[in-house]
Protein backbone atom coordinates (compact mmCIF):
# COMPACT_ATOMS: atom_id res chain seq x y z
CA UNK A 1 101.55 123.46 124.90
CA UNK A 2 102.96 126.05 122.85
CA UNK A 3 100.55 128.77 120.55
CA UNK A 4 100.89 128.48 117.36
CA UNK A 5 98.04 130.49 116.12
CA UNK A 6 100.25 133.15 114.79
CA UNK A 7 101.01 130.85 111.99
CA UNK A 8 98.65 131.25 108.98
CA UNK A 9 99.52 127.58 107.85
CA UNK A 10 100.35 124.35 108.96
CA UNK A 11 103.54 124.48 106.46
CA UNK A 12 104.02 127.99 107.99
CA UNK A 13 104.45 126.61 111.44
CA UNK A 14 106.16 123.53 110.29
CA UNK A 15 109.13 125.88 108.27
CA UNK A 16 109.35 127.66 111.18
CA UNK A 17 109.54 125.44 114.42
CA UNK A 18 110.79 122.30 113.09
CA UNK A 19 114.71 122.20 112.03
CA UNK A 20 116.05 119.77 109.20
CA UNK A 21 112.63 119.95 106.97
CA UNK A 22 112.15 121.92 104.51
CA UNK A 23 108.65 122.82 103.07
CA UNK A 24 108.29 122.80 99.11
CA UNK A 25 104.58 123.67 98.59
CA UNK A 26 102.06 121.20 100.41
CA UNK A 27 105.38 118.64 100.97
CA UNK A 28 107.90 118.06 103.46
CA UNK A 29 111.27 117.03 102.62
CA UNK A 30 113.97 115.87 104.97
CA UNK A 31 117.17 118.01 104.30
CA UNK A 32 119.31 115.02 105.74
CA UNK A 33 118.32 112.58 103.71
CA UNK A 34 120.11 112.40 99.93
CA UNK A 35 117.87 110.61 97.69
CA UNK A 36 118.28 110.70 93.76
CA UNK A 37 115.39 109.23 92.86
CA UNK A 38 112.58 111.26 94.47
CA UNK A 39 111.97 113.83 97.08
CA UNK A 40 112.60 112.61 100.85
CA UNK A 41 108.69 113.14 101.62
CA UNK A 42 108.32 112.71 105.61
CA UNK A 43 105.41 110.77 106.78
CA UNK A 44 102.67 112.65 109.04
CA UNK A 45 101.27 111.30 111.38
CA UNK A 46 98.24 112.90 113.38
CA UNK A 47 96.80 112.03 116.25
CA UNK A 48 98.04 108.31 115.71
CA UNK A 49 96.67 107.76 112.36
CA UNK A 50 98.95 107.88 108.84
CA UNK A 51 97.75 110.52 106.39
CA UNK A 52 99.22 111.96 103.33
CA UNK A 53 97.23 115.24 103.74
CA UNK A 54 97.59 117.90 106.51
CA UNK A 55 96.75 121.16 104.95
CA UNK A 56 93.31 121.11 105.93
CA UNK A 57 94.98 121.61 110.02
CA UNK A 58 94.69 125.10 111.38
CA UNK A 59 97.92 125.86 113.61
CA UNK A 60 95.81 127.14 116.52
CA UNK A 61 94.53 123.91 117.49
CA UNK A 62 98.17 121.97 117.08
CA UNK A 63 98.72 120.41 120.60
CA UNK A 64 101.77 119.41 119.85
CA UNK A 65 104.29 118.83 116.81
CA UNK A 66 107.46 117.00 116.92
CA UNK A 67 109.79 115.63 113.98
CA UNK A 68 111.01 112.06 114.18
CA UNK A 69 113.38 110.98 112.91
CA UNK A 70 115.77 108.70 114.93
CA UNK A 71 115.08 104.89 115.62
CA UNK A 72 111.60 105.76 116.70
CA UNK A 73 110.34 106.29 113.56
CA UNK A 74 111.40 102.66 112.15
CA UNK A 75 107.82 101.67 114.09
CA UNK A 76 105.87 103.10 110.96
CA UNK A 77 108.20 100.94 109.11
CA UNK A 78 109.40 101.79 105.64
CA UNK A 79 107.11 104.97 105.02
CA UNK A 80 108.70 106.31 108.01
CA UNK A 81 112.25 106.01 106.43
CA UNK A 82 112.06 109.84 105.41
CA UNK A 83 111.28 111.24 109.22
CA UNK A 84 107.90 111.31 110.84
CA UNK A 85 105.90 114.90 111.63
CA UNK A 86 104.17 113.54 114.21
CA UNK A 87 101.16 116.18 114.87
CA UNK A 88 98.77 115.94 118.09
CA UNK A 89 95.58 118.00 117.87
CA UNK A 90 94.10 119.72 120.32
């Protein structure tokens, strides 16, 4: 996998390798999506499990990060309607 331990933040390494997100403090918005009534939050995902808080993940041990957000994120059904940052740790 790829080193990301240049990156002093998980939002840091998000902002910069992941296209059509955009980071707004500890929250990732989809740019595509065009929602009026509230932010397009993505859904992480790491290491299979659904959580709402990745801030606590140090980029150096990031396997592997990859944005979803084609019909492969329907599995995680309406949470995933956003995108999915899908994060494997080391």
């Amino acid at each position: 996998g790829k080193d990301y331990s240049l990156y002093k933040t998980i939002f840091e390494l998000i902002s910069s390798e992941i296209y059509n997100v955009r980071v707004k403090g500890n929250s990732v918005v989809n740019t595509k999506v065009r929602s009026f009534d509230m932010a397009p939050q993505v859904l992480y995902v790491v290491d299979g499990k659904i959580t709402t808080d990745i801030s606590y993940i140090s980029p150096q041990y990031v396997r592997t990060i990859e944005f979803i957000d084609d019909v492969r994120a329907t599995e995680y059904g309406s949470k995933g309607a956003n995108g999915v940052i899908k994060i494997t740790l080391k």
